[in-house]
N, C-alpha and C. Protein backbone atom coordinates (compact mmCIF):
# COMPACT_ATOMS: atom_id res chain seq x y z
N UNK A 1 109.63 -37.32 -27.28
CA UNK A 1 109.50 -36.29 -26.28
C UNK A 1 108.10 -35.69 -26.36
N UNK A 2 107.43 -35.16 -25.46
CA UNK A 2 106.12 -34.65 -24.96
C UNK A 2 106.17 -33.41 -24.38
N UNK A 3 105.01 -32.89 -24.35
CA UNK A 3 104.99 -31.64 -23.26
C UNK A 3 103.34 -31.81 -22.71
N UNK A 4 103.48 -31.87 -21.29
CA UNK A 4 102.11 -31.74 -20.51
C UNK A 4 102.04 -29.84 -20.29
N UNK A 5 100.49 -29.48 -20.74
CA UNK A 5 100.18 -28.26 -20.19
C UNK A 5 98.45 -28.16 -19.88
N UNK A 6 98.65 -27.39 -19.48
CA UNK A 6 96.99 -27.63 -18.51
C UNK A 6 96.48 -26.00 -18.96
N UNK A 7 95.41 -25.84 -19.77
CA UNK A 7 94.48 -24.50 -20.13
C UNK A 7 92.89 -24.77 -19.40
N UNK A 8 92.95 -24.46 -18.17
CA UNK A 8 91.62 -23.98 -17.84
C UNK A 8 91.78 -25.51 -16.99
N UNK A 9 90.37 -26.35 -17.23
CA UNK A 9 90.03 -27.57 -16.65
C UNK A 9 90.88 -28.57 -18.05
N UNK A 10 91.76 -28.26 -19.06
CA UNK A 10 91.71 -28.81 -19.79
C UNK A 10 92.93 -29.50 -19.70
N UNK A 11 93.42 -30.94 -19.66
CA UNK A 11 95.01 -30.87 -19.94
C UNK A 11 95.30 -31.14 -21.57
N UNK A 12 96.52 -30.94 -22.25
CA UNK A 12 97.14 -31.41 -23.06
C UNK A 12 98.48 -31.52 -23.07
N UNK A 13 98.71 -32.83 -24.01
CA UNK A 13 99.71 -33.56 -24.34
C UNK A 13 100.21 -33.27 -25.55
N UNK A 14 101.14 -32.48 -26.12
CA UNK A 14 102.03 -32.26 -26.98
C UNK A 14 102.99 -33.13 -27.46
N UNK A 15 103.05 -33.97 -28.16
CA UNK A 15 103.44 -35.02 -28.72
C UNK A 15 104.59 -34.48 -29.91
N UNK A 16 105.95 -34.73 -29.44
CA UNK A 16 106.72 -34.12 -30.22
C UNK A 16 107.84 -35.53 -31.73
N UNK A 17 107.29 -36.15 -31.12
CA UNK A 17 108.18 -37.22 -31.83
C UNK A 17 106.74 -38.47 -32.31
N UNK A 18 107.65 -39.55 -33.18
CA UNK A 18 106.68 -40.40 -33.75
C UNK A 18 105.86 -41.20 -32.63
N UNK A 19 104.39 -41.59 -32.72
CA UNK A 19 103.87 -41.85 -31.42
C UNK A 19 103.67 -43.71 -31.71
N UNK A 20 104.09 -44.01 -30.84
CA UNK A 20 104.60 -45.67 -30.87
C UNK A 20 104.71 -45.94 -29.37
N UNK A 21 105.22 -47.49 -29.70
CA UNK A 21 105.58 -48.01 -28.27
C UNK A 21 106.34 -47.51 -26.68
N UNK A 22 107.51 -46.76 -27.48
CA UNK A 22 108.22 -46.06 -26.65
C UNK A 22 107.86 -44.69 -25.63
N UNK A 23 107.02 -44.01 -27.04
CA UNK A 23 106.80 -42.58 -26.65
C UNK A 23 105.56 -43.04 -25.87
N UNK A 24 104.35 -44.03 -26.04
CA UNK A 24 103.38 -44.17 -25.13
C UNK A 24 104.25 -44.03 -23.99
N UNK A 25 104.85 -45.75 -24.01
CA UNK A 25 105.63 -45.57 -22.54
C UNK A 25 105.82 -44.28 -21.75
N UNK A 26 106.85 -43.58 -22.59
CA UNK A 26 107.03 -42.54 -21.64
C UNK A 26 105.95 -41.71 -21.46
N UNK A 27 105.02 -41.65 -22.01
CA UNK A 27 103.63 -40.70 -21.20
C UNK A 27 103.02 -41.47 -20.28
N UNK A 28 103.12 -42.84 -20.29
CA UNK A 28 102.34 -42.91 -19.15
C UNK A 28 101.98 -42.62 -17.66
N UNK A 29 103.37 -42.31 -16.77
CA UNK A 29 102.62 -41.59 -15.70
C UNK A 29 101.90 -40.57 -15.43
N UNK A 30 102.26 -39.50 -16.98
CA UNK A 30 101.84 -38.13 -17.07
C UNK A 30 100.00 -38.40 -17.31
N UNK A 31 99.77 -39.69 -18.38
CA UNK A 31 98.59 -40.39 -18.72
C UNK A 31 97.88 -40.69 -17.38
N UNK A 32 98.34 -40.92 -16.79
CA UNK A 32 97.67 -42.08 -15.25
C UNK A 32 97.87 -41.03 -14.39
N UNK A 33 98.46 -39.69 -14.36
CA UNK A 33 97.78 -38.18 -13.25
C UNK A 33 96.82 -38.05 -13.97
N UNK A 34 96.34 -37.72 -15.09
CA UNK A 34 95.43 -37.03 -15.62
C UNK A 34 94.39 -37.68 -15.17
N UNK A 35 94.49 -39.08 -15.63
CA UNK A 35 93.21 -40.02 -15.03
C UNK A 35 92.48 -39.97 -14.03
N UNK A 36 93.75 -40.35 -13.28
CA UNK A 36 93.03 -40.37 -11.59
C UNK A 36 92.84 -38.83 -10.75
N UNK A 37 92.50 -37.99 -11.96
CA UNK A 37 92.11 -36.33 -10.92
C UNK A 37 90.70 -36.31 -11.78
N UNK A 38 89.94 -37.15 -11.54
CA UNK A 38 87.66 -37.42 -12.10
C UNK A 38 88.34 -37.36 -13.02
N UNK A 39 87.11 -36.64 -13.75
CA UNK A 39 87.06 -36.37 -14.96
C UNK A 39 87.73 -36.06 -16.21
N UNK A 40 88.49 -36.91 -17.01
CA UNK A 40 89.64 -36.36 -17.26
C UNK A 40 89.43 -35.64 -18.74
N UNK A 41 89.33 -34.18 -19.08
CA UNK A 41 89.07 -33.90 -20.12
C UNK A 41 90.67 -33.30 -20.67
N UNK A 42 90.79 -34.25 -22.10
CA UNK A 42 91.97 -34.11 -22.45
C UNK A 42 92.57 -33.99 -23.70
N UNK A 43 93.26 -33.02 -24.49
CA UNK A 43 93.55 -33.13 -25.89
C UNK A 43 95.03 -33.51 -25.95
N UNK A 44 95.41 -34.31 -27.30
CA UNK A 44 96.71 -34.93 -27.88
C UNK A 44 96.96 -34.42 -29.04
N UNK A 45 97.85 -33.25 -28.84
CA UNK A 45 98.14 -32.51 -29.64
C UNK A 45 99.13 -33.22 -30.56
N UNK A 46 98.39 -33.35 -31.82
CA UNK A 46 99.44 -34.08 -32.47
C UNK A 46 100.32 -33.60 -34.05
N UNK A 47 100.43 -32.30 -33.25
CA UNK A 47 100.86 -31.14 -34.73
C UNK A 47 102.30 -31.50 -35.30
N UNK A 48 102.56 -31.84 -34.29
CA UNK A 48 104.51 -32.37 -34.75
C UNK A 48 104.93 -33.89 -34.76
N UNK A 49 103.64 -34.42 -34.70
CA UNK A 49 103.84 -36.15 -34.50
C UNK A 49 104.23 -36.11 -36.14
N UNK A 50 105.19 -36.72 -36.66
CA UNK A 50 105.44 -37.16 -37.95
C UNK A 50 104.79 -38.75 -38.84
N UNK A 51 104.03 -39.63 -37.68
CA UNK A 51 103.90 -40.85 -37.87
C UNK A 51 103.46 -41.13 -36.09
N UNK A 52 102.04 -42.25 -36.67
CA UNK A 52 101.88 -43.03 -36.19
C UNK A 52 101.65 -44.00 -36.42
N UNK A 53 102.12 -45.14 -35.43
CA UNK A 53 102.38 -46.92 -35.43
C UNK A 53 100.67 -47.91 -35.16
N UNK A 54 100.62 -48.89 -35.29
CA UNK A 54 100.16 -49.61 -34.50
C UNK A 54 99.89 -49.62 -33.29
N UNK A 55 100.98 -49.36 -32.58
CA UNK A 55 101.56 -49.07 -30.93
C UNK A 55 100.83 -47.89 -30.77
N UNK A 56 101.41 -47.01 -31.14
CA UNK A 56 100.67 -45.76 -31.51
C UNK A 56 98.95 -45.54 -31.20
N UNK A 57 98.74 -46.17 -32.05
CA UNK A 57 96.95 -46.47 -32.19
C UNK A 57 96.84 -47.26 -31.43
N UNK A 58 96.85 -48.26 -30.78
CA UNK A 58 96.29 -48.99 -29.99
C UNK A 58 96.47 -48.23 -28.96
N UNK A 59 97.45 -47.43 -28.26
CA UNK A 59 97.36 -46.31 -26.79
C UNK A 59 96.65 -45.67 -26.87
N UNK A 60 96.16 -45.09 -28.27
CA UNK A 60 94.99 -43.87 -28.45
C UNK A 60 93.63 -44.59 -27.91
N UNK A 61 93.45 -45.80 -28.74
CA UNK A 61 92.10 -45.94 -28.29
C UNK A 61 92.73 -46.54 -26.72
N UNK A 62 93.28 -47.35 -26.18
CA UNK A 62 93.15 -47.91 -25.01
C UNK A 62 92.73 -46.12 -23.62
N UNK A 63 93.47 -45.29 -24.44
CA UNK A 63 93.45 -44.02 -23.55
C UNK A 63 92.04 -43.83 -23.63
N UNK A 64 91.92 -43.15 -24.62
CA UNK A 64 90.18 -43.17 -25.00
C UNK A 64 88.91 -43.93 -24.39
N UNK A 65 89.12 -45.61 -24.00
CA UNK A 65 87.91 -46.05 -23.42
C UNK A 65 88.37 -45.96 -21.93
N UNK A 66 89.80 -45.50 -21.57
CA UNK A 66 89.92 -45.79 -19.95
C UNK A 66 89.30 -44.22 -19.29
N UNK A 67 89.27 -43.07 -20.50
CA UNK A 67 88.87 -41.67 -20.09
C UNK A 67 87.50 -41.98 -19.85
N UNK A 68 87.02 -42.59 -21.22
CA UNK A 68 85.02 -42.82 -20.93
C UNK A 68 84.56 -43.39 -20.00
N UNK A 69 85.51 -44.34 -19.39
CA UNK A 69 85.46 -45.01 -17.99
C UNK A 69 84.67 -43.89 -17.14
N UNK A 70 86.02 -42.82 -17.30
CA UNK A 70 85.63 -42.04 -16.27
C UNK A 70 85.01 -41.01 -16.26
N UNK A 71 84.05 -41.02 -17.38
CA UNK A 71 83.42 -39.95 -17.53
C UNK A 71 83.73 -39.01 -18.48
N UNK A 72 85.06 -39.04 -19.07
CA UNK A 72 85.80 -37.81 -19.66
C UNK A 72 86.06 -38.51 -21.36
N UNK A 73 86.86 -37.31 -22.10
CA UNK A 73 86.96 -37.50 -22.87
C UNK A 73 88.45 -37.17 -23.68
N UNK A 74 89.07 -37.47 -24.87
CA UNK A 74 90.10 -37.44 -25.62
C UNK A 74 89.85 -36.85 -26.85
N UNK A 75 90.41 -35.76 -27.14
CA UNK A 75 90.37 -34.98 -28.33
C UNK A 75 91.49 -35.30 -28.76
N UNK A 76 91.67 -35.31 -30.39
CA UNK A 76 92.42 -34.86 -31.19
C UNK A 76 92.99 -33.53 -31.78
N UNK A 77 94.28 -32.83 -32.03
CA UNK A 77 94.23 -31.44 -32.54
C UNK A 77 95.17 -31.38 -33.26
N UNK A 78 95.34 -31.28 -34.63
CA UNK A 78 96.11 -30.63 -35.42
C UNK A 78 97.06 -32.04 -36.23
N UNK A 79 96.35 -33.12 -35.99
CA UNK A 79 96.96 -33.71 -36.52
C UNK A 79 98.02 -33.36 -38.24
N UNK A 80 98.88 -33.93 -38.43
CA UNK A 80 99.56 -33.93 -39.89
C UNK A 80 99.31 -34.54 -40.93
N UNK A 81 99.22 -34.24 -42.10
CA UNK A 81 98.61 -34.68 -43.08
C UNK A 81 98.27 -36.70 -43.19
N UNK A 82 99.65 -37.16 -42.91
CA UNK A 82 99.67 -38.65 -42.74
C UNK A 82 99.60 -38.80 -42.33
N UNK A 83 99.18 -38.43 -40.66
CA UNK A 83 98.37 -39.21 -39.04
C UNK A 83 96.90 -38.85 -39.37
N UNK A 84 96.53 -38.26 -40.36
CA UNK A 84 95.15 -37.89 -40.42
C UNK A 84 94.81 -39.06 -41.51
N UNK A 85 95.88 -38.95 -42.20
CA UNK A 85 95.29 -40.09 -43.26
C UNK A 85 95.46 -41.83 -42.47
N UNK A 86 96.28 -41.77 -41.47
CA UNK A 86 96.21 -42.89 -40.80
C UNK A 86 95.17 -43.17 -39.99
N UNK A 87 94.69 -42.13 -39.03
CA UNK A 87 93.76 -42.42 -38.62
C UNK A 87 92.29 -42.78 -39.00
N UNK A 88 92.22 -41.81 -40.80
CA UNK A 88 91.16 -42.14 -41.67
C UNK A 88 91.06 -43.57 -42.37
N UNK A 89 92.39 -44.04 -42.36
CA UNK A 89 92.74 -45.24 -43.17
C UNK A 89 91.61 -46.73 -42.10
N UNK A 90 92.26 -46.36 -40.47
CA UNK A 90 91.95 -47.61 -39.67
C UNK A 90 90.88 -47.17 -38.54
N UNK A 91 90.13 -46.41 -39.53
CA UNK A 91 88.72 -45.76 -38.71
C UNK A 91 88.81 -45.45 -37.25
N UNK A 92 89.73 -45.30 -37.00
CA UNK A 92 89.75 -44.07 -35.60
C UNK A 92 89.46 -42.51 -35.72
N UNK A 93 89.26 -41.95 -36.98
CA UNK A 93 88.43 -40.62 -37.10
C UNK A 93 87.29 -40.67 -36.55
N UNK A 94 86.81 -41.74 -36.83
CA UNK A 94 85.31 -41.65 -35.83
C UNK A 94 84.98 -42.15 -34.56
N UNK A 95 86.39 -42.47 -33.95
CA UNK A 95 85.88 -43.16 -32.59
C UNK A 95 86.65 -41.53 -31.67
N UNK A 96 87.44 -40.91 -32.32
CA UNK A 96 88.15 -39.62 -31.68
C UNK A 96 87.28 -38.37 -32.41
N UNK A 97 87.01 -37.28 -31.62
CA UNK A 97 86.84 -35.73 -32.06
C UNK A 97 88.35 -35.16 -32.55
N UNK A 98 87.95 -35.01 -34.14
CA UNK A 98 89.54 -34.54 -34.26
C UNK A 98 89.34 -32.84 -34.75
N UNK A 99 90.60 -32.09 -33.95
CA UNK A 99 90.16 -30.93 -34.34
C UNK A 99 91.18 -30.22 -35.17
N UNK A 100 91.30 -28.97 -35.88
CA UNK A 100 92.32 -28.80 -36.87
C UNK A 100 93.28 -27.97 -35.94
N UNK A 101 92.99 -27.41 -35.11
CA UNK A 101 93.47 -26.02 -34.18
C UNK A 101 93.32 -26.88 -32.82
N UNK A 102 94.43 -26.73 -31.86
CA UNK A 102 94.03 -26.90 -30.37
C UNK A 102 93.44 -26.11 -29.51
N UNK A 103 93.59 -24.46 -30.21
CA UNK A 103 92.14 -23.96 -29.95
C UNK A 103 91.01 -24.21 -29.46
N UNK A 104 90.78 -24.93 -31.08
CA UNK A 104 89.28 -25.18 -30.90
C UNK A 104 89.36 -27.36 -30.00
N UNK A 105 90.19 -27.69 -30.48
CA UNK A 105 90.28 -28.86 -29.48
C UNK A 105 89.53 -28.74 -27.88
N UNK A 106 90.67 -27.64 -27.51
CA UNK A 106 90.70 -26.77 -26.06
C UNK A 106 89.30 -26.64 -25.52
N UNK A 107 88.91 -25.49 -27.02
CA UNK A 107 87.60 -25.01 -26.48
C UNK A 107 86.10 -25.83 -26.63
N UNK A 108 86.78 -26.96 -27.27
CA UNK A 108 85.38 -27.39 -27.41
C UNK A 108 84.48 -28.35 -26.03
N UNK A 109 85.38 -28.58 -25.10
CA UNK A 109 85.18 -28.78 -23.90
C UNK A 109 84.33 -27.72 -22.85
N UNK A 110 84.27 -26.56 -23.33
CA UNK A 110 83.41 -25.68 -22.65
C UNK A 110 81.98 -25.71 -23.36
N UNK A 111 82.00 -26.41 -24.67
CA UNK A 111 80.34 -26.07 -25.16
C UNK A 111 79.58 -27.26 -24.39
């Protein structure tokens, strides 16, 4: 399960369950509005994700180069101790801005 909410020009995706094959699935139409309105500046809040897959990671980055497509970009926020260490493990810390607060995720789109 997910939650779409929109702060300012910003959207985010609240990611409530493990992020994999399924749960991509179900974001994707919510994924493909965001897209197609320009520029898509966007954070994946991933404070309650317990685990991520393969599946998982491969949607992150596929999301990620289809945003740069368009100009925009994909933040990270709040990841959990073991999605942080996953993402540190298969070097996607450095292809994503990861932030500790969606806060500052949020806000870092205005600097």
């Amino acid at each position: 399960m997910f939650e779409r909410s929109r702060h300012g020009a910003v959207d985010v995706i609240t990611v409530r369950d493990p992020l994999n094959a399924d749960s991509a699935q179900e974001m994707g139409p919510v994924v493909d509005d965001v897209l197609g309105r320009g520029q898509p500046r966007l954070v994946i809040d991933l404070e309650r994700v317990p685990l991520i897959n393969s599946d998982g990671l491969e949607w992150l980055v596929e999301l990620n180069e289809r945003s740069r497509r368009r100009g925009g970009a994909v933040k990270l926020s709040s990841p959990t101790p073991l999605c942080r260490d996953i993402l540190t493990i298969t070097g996607l810390d450095v292809q994503f801005e990861i932030f500790p607060e969606l806060i500052g995720a949020v806000g870092s789109f205005a600097q």
